[in-house]
C-alpha atoms as a PDB file:
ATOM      1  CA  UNK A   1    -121.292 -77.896  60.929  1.00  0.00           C
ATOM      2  CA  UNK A   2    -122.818 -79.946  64.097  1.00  0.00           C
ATOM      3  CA  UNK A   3    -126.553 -79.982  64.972  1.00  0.00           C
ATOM      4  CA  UNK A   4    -128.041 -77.204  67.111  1.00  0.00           C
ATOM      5  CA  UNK A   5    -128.103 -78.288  70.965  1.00  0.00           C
ATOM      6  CA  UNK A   6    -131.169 -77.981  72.833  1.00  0.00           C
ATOM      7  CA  UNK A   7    -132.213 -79.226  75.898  1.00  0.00           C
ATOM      8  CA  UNK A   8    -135.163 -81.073  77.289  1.00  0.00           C
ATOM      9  CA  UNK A   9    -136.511 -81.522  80.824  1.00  0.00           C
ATOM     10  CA  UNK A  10    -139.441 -84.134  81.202  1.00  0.00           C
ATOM     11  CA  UNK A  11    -140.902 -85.830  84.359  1.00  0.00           C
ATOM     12  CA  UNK A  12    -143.942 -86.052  86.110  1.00  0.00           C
ATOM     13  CA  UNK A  13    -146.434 -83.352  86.942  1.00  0.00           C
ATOM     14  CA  UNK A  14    -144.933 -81.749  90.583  1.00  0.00           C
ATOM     15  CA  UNK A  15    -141.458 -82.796  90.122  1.00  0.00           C
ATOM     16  CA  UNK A  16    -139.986 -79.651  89.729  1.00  0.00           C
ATOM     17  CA  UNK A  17    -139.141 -79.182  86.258  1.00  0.00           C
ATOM     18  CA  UNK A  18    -140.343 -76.045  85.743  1.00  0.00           C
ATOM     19  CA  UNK A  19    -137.891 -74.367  88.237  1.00  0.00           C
ATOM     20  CA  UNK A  20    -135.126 -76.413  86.975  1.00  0.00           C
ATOM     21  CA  UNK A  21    -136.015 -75.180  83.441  1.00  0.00           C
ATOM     22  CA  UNK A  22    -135.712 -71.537  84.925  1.00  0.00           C
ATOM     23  CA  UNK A  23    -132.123 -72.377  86.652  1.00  0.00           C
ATOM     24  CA  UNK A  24    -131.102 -73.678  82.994  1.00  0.00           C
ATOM     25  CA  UNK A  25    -131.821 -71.059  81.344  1.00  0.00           C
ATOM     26  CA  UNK A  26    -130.828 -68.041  83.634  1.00  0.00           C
ATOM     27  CA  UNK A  27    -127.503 -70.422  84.009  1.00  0.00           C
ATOM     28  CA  UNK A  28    -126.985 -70.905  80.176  1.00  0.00           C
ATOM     29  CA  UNK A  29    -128.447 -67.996  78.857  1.00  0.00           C
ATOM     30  CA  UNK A  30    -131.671 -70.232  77.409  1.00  0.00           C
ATOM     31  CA  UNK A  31    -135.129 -69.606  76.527  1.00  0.00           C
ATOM     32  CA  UNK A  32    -137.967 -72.019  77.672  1.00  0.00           C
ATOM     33  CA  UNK A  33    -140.367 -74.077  75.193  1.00  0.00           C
ATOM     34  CA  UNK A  34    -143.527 -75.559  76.765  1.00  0.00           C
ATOM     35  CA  UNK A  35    -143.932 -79.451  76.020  1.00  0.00           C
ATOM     36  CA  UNK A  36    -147.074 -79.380  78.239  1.00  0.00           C
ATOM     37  CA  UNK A  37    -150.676 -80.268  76.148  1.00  0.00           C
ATOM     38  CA  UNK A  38    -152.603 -78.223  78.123  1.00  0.00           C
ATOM     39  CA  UNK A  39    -150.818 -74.819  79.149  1.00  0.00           C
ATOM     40  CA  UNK A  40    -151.289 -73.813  75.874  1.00  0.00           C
ATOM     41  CA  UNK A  41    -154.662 -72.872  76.310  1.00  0.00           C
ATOM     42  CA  UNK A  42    -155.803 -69.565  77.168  1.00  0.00           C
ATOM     43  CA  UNK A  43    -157.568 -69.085  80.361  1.00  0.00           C
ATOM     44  CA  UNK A  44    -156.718 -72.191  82.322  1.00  0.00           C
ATOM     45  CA  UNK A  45    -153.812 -71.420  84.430  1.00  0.00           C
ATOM     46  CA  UNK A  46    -154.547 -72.983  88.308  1.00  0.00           C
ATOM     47  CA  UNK A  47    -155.935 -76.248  86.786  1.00  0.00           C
ATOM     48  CA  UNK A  48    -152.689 -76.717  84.372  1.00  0.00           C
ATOM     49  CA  UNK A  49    -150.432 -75.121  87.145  1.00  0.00           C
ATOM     50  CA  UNK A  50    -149.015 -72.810  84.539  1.00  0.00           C
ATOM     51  CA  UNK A  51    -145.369 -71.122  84.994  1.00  0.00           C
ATOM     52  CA  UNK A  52    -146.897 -67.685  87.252  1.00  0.00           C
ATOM     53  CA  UNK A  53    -146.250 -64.489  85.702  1.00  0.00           C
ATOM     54  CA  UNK A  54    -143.002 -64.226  88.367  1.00  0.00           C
ATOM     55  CA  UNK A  55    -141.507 -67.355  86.710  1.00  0.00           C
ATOM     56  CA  UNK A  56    -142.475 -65.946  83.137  1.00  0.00           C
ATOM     57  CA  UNK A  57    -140.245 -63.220  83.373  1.00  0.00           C
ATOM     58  CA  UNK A  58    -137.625 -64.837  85.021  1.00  0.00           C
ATOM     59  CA  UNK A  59    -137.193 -66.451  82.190  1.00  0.00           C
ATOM     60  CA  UNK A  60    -138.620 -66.058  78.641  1.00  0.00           C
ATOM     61  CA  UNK A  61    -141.554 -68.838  77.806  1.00  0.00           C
ATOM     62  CA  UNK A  62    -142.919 -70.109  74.724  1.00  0.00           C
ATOM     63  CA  UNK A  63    -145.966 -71.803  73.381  1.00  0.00           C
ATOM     64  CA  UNK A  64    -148.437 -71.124  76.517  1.00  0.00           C
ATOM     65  CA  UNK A  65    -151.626 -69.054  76.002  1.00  0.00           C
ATOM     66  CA  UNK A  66    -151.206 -69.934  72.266  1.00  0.00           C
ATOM     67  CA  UNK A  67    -154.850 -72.221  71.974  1.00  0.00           C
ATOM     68  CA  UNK A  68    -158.322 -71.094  72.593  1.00  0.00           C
ATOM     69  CA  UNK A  69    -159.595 -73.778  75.210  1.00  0.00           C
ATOM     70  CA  UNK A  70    -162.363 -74.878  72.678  1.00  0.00           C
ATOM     71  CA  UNK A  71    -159.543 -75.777  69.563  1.00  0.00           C
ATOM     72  CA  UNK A  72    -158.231 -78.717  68.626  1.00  0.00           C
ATOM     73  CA  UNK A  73    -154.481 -78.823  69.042  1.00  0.00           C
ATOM     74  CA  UNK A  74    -152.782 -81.948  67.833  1.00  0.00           C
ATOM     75  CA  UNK A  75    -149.307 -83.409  68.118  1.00  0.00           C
ATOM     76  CA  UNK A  76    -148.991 -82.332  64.479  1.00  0.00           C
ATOM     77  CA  UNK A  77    -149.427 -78.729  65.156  1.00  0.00           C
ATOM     78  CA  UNK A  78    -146.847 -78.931  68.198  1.00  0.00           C
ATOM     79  CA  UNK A  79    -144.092 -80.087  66.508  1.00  0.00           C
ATOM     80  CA  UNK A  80    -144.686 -77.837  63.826  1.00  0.00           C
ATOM     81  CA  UNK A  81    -144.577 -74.543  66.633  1.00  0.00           C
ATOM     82  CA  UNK A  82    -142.103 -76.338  68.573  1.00  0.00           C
ATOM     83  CA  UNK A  83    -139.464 -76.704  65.788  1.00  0.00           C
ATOM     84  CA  UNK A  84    -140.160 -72.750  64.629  1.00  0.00           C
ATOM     85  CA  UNK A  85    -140.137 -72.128  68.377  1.00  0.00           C
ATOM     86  CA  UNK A  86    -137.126 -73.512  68.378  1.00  0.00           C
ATOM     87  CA  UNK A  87    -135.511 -71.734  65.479  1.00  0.00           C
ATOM     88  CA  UNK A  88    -136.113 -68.928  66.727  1.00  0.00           C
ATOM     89  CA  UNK A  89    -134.708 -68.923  69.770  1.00  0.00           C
ATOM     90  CA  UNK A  90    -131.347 -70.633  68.307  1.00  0.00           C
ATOM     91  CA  UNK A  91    -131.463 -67.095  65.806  1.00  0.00           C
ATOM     92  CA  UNK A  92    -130.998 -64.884  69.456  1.00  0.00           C
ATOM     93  CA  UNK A  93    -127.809 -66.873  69.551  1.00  0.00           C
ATOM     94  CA  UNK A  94    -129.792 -68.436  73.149  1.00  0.00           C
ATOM     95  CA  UNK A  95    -130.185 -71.998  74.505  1.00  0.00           C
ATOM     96  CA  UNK A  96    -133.830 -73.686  73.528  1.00  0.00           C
ATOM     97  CA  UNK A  97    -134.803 -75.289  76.828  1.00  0.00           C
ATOM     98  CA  UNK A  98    -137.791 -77.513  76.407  1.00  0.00           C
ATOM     99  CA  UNK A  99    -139.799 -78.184  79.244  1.00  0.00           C
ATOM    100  CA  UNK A 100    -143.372 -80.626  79.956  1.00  0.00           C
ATOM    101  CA  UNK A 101    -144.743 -83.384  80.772  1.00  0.00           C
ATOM    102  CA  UNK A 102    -146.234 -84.288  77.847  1.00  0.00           C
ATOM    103  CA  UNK A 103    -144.340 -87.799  76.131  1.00  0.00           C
ATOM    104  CA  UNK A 104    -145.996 -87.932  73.276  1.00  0.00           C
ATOM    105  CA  UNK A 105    -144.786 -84.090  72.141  1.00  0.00           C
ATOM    106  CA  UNK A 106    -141.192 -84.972  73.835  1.00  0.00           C
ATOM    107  CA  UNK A 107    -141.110 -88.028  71.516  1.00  0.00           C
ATOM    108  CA  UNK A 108    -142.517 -86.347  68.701  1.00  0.00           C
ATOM    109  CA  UNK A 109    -139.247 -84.149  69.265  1.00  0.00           C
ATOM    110  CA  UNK A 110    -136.818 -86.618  69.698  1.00  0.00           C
ATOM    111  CA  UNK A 111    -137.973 -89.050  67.059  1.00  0.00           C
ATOM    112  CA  UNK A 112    -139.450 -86.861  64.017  1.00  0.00           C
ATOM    113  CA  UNK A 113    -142.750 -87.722  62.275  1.00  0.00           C
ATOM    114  CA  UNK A 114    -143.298 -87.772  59.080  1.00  0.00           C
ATOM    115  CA  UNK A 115    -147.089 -86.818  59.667  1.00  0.00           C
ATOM    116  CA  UNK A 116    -147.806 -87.082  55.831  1.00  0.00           C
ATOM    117  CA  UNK A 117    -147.020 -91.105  56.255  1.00  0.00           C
ATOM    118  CA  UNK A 118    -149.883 -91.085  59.078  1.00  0.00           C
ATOM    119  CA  UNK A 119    -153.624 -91.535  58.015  1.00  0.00           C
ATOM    120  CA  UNK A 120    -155.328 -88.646  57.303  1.00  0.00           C
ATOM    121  CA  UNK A 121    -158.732 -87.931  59.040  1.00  0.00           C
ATOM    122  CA  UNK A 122    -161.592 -89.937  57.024  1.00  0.00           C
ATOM    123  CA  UNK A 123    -164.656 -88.787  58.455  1.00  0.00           C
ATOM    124  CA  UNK A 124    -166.813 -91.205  56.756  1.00  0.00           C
ATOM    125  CA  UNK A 125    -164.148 -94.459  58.280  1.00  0.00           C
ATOM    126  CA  UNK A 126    -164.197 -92.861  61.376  1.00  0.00           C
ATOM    127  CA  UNK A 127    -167.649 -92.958  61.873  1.00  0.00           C
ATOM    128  CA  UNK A 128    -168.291 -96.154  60.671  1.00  0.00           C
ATOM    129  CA  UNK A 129    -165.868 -97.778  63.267  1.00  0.00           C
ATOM    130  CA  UNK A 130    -166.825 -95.573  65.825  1.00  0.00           C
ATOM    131  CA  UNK A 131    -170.096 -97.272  65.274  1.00  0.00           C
ATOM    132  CA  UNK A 132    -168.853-100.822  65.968  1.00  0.00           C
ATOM    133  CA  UNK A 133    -168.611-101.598  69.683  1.00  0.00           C
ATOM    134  CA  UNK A 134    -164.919-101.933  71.363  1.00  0.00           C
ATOM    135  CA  UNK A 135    -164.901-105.584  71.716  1.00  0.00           C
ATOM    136  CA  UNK A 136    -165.433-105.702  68.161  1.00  0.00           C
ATOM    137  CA  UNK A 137    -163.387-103.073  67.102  1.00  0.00           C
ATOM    138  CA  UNK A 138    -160.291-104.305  69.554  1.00  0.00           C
ATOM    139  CA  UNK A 139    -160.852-108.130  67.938  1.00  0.00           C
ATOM    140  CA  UNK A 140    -160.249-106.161  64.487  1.00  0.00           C
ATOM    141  CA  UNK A 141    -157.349-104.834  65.238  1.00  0.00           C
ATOM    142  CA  UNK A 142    -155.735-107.979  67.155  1.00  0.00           C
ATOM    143  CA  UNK A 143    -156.291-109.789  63.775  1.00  0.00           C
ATOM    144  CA  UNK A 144    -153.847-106.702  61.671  1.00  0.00           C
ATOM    145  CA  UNK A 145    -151.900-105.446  64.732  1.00  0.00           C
ATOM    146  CA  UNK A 146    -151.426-108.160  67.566  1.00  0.00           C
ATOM    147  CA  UNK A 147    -148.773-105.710  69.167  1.00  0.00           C
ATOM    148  CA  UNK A 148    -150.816-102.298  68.792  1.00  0.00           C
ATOM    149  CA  UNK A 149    -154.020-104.745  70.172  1.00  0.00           C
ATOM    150  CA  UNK A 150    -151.761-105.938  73.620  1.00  0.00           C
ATOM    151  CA  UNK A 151    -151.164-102.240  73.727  1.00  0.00           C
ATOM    152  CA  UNK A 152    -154.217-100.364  73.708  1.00  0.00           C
ATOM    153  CA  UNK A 153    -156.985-101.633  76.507  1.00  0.00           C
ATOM    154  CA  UNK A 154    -160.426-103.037  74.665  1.00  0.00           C
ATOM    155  CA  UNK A 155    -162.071-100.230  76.510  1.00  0.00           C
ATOM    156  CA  UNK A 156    -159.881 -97.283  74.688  1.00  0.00           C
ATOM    157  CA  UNK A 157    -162.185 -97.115  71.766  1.00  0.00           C
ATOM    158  CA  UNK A 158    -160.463 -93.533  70.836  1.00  0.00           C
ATOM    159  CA  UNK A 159    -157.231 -94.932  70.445  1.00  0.00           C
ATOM    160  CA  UNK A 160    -158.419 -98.054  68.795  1.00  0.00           C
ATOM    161  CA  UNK A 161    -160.328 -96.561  65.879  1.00  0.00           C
ATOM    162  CA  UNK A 162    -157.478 -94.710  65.576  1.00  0.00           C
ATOM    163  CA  UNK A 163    -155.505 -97.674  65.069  1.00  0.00           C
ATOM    164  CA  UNK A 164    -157.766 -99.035  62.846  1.00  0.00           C
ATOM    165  CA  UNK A 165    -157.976 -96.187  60.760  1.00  0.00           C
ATOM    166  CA  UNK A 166    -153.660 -95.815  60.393  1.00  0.00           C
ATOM    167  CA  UNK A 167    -153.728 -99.570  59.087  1.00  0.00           C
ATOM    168  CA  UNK A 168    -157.096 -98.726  56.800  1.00  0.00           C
ATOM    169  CA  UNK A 169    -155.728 -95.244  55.309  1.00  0.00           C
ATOM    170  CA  UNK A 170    -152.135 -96.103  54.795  1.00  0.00           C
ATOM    171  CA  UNK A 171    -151.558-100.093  54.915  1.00  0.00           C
ATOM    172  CA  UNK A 172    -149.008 -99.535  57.622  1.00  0.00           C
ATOM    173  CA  UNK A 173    -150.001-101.007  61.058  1.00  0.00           C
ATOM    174  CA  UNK A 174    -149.517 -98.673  63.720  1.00  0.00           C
ATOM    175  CA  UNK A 175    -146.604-100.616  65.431  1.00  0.00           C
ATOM    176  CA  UNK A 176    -144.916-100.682  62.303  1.00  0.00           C
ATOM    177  CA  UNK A 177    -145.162 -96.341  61.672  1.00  0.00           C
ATOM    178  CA  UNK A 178    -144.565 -96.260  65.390  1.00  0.00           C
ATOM    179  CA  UNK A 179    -141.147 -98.211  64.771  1.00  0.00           C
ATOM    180  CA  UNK A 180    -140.461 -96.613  61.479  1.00  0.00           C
ATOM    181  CA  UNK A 181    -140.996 -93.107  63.771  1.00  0.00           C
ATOM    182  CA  UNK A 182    -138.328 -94.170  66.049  1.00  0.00           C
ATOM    183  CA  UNK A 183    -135.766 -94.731  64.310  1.00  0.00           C
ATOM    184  CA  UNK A 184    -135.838 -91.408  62.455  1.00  0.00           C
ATOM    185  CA  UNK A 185    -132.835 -89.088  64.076  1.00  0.00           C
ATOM    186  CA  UNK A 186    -133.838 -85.335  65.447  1.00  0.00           C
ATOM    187  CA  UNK A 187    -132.294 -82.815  63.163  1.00  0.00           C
ATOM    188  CA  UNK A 188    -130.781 -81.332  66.416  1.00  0.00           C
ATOM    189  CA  UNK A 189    -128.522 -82.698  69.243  1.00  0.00           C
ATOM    190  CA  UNK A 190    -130.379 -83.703  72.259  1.00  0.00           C
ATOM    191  CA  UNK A 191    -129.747 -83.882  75.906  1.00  0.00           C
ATOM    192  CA  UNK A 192    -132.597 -84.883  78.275  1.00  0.00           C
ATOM    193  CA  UNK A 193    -132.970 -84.704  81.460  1.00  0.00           C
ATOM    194  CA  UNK A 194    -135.739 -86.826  83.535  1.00  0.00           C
ATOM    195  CA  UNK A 195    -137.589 -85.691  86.720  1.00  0.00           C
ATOM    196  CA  UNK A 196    -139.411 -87.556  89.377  1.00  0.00           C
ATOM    197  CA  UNK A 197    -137.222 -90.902  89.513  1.00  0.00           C
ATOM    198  CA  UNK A 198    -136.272 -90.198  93.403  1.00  0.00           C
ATOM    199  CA  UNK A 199    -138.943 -91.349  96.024  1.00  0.00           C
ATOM    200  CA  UNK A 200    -142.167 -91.871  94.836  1.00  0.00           C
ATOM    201  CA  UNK A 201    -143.609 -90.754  98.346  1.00  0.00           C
ATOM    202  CA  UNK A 202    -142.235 -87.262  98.103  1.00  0.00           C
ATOM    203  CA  UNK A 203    -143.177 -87.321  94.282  1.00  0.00           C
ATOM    204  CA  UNK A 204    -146.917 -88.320  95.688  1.00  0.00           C
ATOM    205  CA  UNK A 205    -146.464 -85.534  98.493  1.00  0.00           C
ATOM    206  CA  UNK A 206    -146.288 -82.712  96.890  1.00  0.00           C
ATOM    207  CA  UNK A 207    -148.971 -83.461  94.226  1.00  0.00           C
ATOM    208  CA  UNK A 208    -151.432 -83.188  97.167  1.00  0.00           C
ATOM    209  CA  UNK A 209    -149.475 -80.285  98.207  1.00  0.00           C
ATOM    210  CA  UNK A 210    -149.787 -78.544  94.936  1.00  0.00           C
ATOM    211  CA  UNK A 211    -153.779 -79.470  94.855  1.00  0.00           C
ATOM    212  CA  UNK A 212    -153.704 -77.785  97.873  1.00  0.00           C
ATOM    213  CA  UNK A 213    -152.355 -74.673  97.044  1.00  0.00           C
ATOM    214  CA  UNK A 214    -154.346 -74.696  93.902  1.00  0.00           C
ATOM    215  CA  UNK A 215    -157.652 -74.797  95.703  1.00  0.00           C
ATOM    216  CA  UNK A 216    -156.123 -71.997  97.902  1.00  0.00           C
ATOM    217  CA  UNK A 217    -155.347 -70.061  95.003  1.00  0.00           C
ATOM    218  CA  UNK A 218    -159.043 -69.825  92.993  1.00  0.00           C
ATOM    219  CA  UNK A 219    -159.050 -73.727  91.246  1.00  0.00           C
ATOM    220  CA  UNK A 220    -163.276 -74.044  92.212  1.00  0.00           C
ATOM    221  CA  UNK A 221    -163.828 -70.381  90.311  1.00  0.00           C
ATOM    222  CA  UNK A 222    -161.478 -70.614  87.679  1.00  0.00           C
ATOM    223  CA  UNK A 223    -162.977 -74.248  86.768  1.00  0.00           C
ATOM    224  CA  UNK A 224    -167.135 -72.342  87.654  1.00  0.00           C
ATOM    225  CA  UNK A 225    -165.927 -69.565  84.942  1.00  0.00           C
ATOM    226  CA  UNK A 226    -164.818 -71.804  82.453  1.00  0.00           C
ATOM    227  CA  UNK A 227    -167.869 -73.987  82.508  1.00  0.00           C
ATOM    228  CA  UNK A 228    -170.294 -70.857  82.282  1.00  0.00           C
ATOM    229  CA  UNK A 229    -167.931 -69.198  79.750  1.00  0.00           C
ATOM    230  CA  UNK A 230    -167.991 -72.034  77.679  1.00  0.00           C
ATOM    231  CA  UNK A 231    -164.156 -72.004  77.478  1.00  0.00           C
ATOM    232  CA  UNK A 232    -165.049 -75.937  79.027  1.00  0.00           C
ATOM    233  CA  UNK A 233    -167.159 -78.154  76.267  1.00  0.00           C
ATOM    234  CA  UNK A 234    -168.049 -81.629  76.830  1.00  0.00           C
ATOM    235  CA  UNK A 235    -166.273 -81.876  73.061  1.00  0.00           C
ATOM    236  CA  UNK A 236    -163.553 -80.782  73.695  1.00  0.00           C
ATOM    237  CA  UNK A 237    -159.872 -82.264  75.057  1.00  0.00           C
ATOM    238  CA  UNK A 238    -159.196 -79.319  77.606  1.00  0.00           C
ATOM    239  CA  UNK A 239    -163.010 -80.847  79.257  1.00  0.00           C
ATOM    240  CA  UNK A 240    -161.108 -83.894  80.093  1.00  0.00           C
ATOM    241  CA  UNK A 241    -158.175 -81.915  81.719  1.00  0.00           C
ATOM    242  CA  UNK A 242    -156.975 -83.502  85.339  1.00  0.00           C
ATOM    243  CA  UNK A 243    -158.052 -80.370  87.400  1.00  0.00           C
ATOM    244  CA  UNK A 244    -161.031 -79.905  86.253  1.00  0.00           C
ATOM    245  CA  UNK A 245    -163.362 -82.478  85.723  1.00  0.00           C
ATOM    246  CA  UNK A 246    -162.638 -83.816  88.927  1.00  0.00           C
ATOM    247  CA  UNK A 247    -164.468 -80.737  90.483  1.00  0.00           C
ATOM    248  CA  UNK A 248    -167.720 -80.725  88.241  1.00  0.00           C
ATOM    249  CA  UNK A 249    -169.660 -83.230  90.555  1.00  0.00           C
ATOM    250  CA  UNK A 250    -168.946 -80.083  93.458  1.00  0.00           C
ATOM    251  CA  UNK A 251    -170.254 -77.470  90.884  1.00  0.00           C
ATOM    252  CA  UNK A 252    -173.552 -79.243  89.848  1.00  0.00           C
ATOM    253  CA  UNK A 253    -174.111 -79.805  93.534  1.00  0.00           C
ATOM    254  CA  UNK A 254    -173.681 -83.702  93.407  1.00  0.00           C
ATOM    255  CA  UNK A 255    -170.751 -84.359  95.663  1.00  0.00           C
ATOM    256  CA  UNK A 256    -168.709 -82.225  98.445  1.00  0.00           C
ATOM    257  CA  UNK A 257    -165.479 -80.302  97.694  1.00  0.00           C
ATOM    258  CA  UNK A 258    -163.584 -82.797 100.132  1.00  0.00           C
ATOM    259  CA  UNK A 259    -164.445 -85.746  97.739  1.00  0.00           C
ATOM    260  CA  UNK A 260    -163.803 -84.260  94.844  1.00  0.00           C
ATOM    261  CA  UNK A 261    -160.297 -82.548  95.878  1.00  0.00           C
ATOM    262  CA  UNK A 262    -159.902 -86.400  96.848  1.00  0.00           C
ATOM    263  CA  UNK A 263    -160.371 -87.778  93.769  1.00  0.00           C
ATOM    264  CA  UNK A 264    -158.442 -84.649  91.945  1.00  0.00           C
ATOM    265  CA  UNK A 265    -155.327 -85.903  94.362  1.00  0.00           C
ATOM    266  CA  UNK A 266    -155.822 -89.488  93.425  1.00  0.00           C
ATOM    267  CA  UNK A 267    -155.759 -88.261  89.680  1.00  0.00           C
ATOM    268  CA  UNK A 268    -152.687 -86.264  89.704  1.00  0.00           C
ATOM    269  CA  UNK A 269    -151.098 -89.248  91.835  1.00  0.00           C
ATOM    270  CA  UNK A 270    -152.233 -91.771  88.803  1.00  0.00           C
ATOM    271  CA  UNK A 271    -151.002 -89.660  86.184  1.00  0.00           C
ATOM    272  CA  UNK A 272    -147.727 -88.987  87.541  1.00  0.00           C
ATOM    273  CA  UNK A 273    -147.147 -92.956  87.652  1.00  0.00           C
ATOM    274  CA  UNK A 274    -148.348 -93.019  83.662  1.00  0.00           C
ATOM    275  CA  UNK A 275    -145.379 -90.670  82.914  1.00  0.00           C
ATOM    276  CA  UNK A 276    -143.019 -92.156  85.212  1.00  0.00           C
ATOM    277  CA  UNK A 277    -143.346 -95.272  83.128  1.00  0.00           C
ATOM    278  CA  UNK A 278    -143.607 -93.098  80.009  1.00  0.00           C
ATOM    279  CA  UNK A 279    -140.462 -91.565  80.926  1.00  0.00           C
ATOM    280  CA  UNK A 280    -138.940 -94.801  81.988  1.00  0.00           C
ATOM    281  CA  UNK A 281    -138.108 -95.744  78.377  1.00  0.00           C
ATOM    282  CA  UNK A 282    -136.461 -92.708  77.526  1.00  0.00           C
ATOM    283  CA  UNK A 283    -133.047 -92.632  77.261  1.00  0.00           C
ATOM    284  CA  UNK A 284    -131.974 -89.798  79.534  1.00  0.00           C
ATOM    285  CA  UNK A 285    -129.989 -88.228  82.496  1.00  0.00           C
ATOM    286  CA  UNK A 286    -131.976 -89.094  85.517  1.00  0.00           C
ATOM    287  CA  UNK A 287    -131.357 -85.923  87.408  1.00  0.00           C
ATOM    288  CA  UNK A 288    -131.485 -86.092  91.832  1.00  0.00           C
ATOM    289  CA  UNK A 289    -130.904 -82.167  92.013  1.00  0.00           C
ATOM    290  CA  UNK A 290    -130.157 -78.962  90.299  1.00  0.00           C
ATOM    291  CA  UNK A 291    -126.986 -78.719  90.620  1.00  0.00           C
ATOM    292  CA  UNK A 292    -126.200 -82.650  89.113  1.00  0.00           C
ATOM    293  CA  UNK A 293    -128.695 -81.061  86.149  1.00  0.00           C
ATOM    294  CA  UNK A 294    -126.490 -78.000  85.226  1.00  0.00           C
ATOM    295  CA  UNK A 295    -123.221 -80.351  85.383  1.00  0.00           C
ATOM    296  CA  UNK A 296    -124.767 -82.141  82.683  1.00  0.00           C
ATOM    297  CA  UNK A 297    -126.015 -79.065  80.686  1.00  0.00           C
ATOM    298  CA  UNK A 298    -121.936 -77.962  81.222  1.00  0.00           C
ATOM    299  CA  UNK A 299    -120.811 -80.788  79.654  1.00  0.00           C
ATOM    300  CA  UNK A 300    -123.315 -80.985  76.627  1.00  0.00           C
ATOM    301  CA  UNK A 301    -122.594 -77.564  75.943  1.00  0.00           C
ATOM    302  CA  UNK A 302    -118.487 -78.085  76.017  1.00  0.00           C
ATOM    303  CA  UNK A 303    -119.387 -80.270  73.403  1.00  0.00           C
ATOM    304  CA  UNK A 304    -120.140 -77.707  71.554  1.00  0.00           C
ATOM    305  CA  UNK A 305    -117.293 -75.966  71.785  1.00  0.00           C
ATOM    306  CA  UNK A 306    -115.244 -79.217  70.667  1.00  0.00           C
ATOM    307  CA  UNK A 307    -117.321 -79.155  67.534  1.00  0.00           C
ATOM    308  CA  UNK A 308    -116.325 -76.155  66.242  1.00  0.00           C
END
């Protein structure tokens, strides 16, 4: 018997993947899975432009609203929902269509970790190389991990310890788990389809379109509430969140809205160009339109029907 077939749409934030994901699965009779890290919290729905209740039940959604704001949700703990979301919607006999912006939970998808092979969490390492400053921290790990090093800006100190601590923990450099990673195969068959590859001025459009219309629809309250609620902690990853921060200078009374809707554009335009080049190394169908998207779901699907 052939591997289950599921589908995955990835792209840039504002490229439209959410209403292809919709078309897909009212088309092939398919249920969505969220690969986005922060619509999974509770609460925060402008800021992470969540699918509206209108495209929620125009097609069933998984794996939003499943996080308290304040929790620590790992890549771990998405493939781990992801693969029982996934189950379970191959049980109702329906098509598992997988849908963010998020490469590192795509990836995690496509190439399966083996998250016992990665280095646990040593509180006591952690902290000691957190205490070290970057540029001693990033000469470290050029001297055990030129390629990891080249990777990861001096600056990144997160991402470095981290590093650090994968070599420390399991004698594995990170580029070498990373490859290892890679060439594991996904227990199901894959087709994915990539967003956001046509102009890069329309792309960059309707990011500041989509601020827009965010600000319109509540984005200043919904980002006051949080903060006051303490769904927002300085702690915490969904404090970082592009939406967000960007408006805390306005709230504190330091800056004007203008600037900091400015600098929220500018934000969204930098992080779409991150997953474009994220993206850019995945092998996938580059899709122009919706239609040249459900051709491609027809014909991965026929295959199917070959297998069997």
């Amino acid at each position: 018997m052939g591997k289950s077939k599921i589908v995955i749409i990835g792209g840039p934030t504002a490229s439209g993947k959410t209403g292809l994901a919709i078309g897909v699965a009212e088309r092939f009779s398919g249920e969505i899975i969220s690969a986005d890290s922060m619509q999974i919290y509770k609460r925060l729905d402008i800021g992470t432009a969540k699918p509206t209740a209108q495209e929620q039940a125009a097609a069933r959604h998984h794996l939003i609203d499943i996080s308290e704001p304040w929790e620590n949700y790992s890549v771990a703990q998405y493939v781990k929902d992801a693969n029982a979301a996934i189950e379970k919607v191959i049980a109702s006999k329906k098509l598992p269509v997988i849908c963010g912006g998020t490469g590192l939970y795509i990836e995690a998808l496509i190439h399966p970790t083996d998250y016992s092979e990665k280095a646990d969490v040593d509180t006591e390492l952690r902290n000691r190389l957190s205490a070290l400053d970057c540029h001693t921290l990033w000469q470290r790990l050029s001297e055990v991990d030129p390629d990891a090093a080249a990777a990861i800006h001096e600056n990144n100190k997160k991402r470095v310890v981290r590093a650090l601590e994968i070599y420390m923990t399991t004698g594995k450099t990170k580029t070498q788990t990373d490859k290892e990673q890679k060439s594991r195969e996904s227990a199901y068959d894959i087709l994915l389809l990539l967003t956001g590859f046509g102009d890069r001025r329309l792309l960059y459009d309707r990011i500041d379109r989509r601020v827009d219309l965010m600000i319109e629809q509540g984005l200043v309250e919904e980002t006051r509430r949080a903060l006051s609620s303490g769904d927002l902690r300085p702690e915490t990853t969904a404090y970082q969140a592009i939406g967000y921060k960007e408006l805390f200078p306005y709230l504190d009374g330091t800056d004007t809205l203008e600037n900091c809707v400015a600098r929220l554009k500018q934000a969204s335009r930098n992080y779409a160009k991150r997953q474009l080049t994220w993206f850019s190394r995945c092998d996938g169908v580059r899709v122009t339109d919706p239609e040249q998207a459900y051709a491609a779901v027809s014909d991965f699907l026929k295959g199917a029907e070959g297998d069997g």
